[in-house]
N, C-alpha and C. Protein backbone atom coordinates (compact mmCIF):
# COMPACT_ATOMS: atom_id res chain seq x y z
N UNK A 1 -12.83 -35.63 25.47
CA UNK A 1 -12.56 -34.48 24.63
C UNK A 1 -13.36 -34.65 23.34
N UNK A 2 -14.34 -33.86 23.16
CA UNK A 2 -14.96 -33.65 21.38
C UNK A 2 -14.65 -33.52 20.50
N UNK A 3 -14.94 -34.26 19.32
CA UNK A 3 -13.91 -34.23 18.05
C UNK A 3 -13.36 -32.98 17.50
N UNK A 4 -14.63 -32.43 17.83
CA UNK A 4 -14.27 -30.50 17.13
C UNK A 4 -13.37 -30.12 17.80
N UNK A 5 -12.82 -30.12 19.13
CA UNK A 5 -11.99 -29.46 20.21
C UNK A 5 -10.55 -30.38 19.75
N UNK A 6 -10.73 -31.47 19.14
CA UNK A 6 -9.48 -32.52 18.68
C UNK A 6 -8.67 -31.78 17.58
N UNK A 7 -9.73 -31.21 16.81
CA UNK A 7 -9.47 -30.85 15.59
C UNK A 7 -8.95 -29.27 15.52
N UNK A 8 -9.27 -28.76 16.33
CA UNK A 8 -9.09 -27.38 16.23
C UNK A 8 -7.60 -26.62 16.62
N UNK A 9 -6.90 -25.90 16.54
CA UNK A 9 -5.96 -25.21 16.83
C UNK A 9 -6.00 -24.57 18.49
N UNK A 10 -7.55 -23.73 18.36
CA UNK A 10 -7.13 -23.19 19.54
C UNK A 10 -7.88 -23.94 20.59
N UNK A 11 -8.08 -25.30 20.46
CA UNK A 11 -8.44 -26.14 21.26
C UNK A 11 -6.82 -26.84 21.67
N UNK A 12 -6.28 -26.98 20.82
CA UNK A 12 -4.63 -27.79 21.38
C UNK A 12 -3.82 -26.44 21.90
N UNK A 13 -4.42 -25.47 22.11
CA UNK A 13 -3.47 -24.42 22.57
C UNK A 13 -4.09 -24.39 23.96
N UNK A 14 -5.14 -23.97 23.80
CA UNK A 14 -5.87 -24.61 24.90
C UNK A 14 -5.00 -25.43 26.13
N UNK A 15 -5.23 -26.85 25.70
CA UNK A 15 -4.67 -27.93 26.39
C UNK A 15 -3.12 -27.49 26.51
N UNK A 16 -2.52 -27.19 25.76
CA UNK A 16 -1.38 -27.42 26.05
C UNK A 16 -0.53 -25.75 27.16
N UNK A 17 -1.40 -24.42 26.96
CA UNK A 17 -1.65 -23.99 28.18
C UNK A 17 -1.97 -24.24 29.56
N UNK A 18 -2.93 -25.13 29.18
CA UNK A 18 -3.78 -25.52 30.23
C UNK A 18 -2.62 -26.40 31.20
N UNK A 19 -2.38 -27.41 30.40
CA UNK A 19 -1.34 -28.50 30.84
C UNK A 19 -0.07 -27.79 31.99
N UNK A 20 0.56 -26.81 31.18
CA UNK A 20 1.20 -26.59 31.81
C UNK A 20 1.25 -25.66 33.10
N UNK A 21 0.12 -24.93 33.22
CA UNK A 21 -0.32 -24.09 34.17
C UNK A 21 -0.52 -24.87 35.15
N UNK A 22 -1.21 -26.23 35.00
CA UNK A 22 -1.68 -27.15 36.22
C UNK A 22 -0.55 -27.47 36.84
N UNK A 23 1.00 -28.02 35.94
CA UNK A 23 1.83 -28.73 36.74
C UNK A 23 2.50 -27.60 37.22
N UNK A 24 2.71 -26.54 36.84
CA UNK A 24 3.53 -25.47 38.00
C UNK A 24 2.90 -24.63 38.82
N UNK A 25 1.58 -25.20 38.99
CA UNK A 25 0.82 -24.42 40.33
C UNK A 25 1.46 -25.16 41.76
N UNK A 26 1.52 -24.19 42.41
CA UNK A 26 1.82 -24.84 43.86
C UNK A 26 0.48 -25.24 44.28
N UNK A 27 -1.03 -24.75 43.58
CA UNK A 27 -2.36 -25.52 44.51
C UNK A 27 -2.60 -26.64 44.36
N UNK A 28 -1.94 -27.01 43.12
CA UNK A 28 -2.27 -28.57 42.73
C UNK A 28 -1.53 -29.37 43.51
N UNK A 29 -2.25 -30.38 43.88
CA UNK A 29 -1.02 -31.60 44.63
C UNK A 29 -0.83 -32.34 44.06
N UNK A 30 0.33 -32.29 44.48
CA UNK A 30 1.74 -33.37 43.72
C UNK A 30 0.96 -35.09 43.18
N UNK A 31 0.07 -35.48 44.38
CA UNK A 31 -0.66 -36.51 43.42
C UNK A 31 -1.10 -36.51 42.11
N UNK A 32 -1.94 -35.47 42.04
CA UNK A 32 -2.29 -34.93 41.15
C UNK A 32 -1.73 -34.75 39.50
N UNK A 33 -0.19 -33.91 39.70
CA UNK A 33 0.49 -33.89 39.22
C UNK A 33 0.91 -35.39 38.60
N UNK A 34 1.53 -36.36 39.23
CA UNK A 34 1.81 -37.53 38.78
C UNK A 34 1.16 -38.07 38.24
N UNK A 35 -0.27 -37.76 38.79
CA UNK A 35 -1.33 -38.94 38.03
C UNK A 35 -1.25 -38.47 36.34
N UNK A 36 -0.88 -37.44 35.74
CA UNK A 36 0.00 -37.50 34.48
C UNK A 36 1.08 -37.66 34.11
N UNK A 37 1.88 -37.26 34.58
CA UNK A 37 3.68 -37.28 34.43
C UNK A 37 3.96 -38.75 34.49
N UNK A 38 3.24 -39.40 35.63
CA UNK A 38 3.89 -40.86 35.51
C UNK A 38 3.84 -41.65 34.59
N UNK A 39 2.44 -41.83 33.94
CA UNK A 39 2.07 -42.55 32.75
C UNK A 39 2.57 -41.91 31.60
N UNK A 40 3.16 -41.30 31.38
CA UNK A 40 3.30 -40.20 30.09
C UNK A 40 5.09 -40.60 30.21
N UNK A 41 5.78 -40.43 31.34
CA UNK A 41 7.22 -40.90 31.50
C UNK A 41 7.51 -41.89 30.87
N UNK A 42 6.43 -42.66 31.77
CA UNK A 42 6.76 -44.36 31.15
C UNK A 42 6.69 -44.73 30.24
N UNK A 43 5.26 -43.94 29.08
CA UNK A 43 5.17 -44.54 28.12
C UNK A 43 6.31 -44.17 27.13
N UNK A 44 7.06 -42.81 27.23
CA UNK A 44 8.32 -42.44 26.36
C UNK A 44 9.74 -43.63 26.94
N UNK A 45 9.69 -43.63 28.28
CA UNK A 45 10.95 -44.60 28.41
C UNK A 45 11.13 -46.08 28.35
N UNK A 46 9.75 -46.54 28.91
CA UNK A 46 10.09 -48.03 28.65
C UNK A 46 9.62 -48.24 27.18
N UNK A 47 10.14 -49.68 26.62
CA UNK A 47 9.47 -50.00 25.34
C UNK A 47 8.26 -50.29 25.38
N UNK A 48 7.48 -50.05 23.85
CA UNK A 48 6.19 -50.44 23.91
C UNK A 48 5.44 -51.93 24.33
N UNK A 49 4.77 -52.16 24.65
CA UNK A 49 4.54 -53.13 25.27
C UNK A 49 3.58 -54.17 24.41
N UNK A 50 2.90 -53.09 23.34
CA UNK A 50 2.17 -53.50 22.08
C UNK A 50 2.95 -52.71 20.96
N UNK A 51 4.03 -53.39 20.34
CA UNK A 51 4.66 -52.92 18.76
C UNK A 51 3.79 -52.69 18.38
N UNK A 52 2.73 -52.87 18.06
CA UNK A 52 1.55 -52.97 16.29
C UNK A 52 0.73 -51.89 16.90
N UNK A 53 1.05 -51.11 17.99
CA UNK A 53 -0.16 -50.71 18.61
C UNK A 53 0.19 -49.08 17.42
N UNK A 54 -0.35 -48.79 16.93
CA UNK A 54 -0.46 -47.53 15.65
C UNK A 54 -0.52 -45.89 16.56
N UNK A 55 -0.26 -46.09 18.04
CA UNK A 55 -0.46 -44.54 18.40
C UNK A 55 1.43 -44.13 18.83
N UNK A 56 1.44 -43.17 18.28
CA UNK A 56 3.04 -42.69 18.69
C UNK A 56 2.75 -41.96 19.94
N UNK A 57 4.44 -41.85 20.67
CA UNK A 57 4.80 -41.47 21.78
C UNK A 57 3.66 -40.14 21.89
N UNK A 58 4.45 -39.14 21.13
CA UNK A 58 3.69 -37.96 21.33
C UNK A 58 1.76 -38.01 21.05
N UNK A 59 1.66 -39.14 20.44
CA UNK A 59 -0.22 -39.01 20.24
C UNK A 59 -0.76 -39.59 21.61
N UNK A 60 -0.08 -40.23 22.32
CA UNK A 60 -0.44 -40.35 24.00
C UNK A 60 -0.14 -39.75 24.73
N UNK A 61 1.02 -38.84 24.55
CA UNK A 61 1.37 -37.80 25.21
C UNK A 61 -0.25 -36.51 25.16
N UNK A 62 -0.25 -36.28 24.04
CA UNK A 62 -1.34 -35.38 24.00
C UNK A 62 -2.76 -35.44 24.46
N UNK A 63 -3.11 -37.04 24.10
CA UNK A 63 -4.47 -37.67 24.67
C UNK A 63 -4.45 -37.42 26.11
N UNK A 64 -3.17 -37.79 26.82
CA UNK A 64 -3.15 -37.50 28.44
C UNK A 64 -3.18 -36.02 28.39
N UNK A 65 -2.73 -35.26 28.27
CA UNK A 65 -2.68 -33.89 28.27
C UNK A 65 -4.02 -33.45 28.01
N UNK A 66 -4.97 -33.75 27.32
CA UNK A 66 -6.40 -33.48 26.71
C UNK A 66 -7.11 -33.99 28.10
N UNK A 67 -6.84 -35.85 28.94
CA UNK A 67 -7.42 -35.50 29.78
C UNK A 67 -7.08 -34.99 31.06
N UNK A 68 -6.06 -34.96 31.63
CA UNK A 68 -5.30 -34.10 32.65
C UNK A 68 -6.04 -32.60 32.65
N UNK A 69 -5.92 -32.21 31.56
CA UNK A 69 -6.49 -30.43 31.23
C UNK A 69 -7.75 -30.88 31.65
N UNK A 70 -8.69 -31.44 31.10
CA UNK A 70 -10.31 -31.28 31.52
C UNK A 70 -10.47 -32.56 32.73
N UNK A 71 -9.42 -32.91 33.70
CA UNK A 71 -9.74 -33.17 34.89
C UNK A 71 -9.49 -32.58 35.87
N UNK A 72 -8.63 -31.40 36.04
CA UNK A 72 -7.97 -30.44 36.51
C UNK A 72 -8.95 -29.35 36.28
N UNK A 73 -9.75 -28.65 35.47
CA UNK A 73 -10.15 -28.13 35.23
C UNK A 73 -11.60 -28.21 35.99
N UNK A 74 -12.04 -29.42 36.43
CA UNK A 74 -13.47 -29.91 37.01
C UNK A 74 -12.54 -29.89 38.35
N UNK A 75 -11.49 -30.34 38.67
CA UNK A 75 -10.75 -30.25 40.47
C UNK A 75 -11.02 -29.50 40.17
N UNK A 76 -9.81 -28.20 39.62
CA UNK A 76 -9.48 -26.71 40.49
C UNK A 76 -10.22 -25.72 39.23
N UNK A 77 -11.20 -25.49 39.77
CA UNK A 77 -11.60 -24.40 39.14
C UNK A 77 -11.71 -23.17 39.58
N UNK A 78 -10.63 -23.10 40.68
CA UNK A 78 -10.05 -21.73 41.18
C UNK A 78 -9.04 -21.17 40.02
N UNK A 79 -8.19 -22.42 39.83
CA UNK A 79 -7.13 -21.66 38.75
C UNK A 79 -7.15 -21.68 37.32
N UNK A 80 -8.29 -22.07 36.84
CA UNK A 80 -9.00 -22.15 35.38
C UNK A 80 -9.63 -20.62 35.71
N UNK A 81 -10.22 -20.14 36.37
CA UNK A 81 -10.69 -18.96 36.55
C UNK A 81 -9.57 -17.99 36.98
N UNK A 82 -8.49 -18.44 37.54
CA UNK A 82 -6.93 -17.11 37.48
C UNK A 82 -7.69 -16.46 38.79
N UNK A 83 -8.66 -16.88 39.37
CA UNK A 83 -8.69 -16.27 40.53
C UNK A 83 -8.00 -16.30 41.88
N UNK A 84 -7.25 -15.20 42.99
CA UNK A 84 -6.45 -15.54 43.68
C UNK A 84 -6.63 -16.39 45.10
N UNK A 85 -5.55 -17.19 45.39
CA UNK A 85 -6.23 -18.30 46.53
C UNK A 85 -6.51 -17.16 47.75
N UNK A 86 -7.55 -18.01 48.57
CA UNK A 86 -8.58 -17.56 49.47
C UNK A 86 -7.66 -17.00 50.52
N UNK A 87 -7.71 -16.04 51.09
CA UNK A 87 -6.77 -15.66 52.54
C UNK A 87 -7.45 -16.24 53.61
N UNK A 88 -6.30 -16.84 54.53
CA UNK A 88 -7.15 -17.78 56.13
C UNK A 88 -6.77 -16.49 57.10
C-alpha cells in the first residue's frame, strides 16, 4: 500500500469498503476469507507475543485489511468491477 493511499481518507474508505465486500461475497472462498480473519482474530485474542512491539491491535488490524483489499482485488476482479457472475 503507498504512503499517499495510507494517508488519505478516501483511501481508508476505500479499504475498509473494500474489506468488507470481500468477506460477504459468496465468490470468495472461505480460504480466502481466513487467510485474514485468522491472523487478525488472533492477534486481538491471544496476548502479544512482543510487549515493546509499538503497533496497536487496531494498527494491524488495518495493515491486514490494506493487504487483504489489494489481494482480493488482483484474485477477484470480477467483484471489484460489481460485475455479475458468469451464467453456466
Amino acid at each position: 500500500m503507498k504512503a499517499k493511499r495510507l494517508l488519505s481518507f478516501k483511501g481508508w474508505s476505500h479499504i475498509f469498503r473494500g474489506s468488507w465486500k470481500y468477506i460477504i461475497s459468496p465468490r470468495v472462498l472461505l480460504r480466502d476469507k481466513l487467510l485474514f480473519t485468522v491472523p487478525v482474530v488472533l492477534y486481538w485474542v491471544l496476548p502479544d507475543l512482543l510487549p515493546f512491539l509499538p503497533i496497536d491491535d487496531i494498527g494491524v488490524t488495518m495493515l491486514m485489511m490494506g493487504w487483504f483489499v489489494s489481494y482480493m482485488e488482483r484474485k477477484y476482479p470480477e467483484i471489484t468491477q460489481g460485475s455479475p457472475p458468469a451464467r453456466r
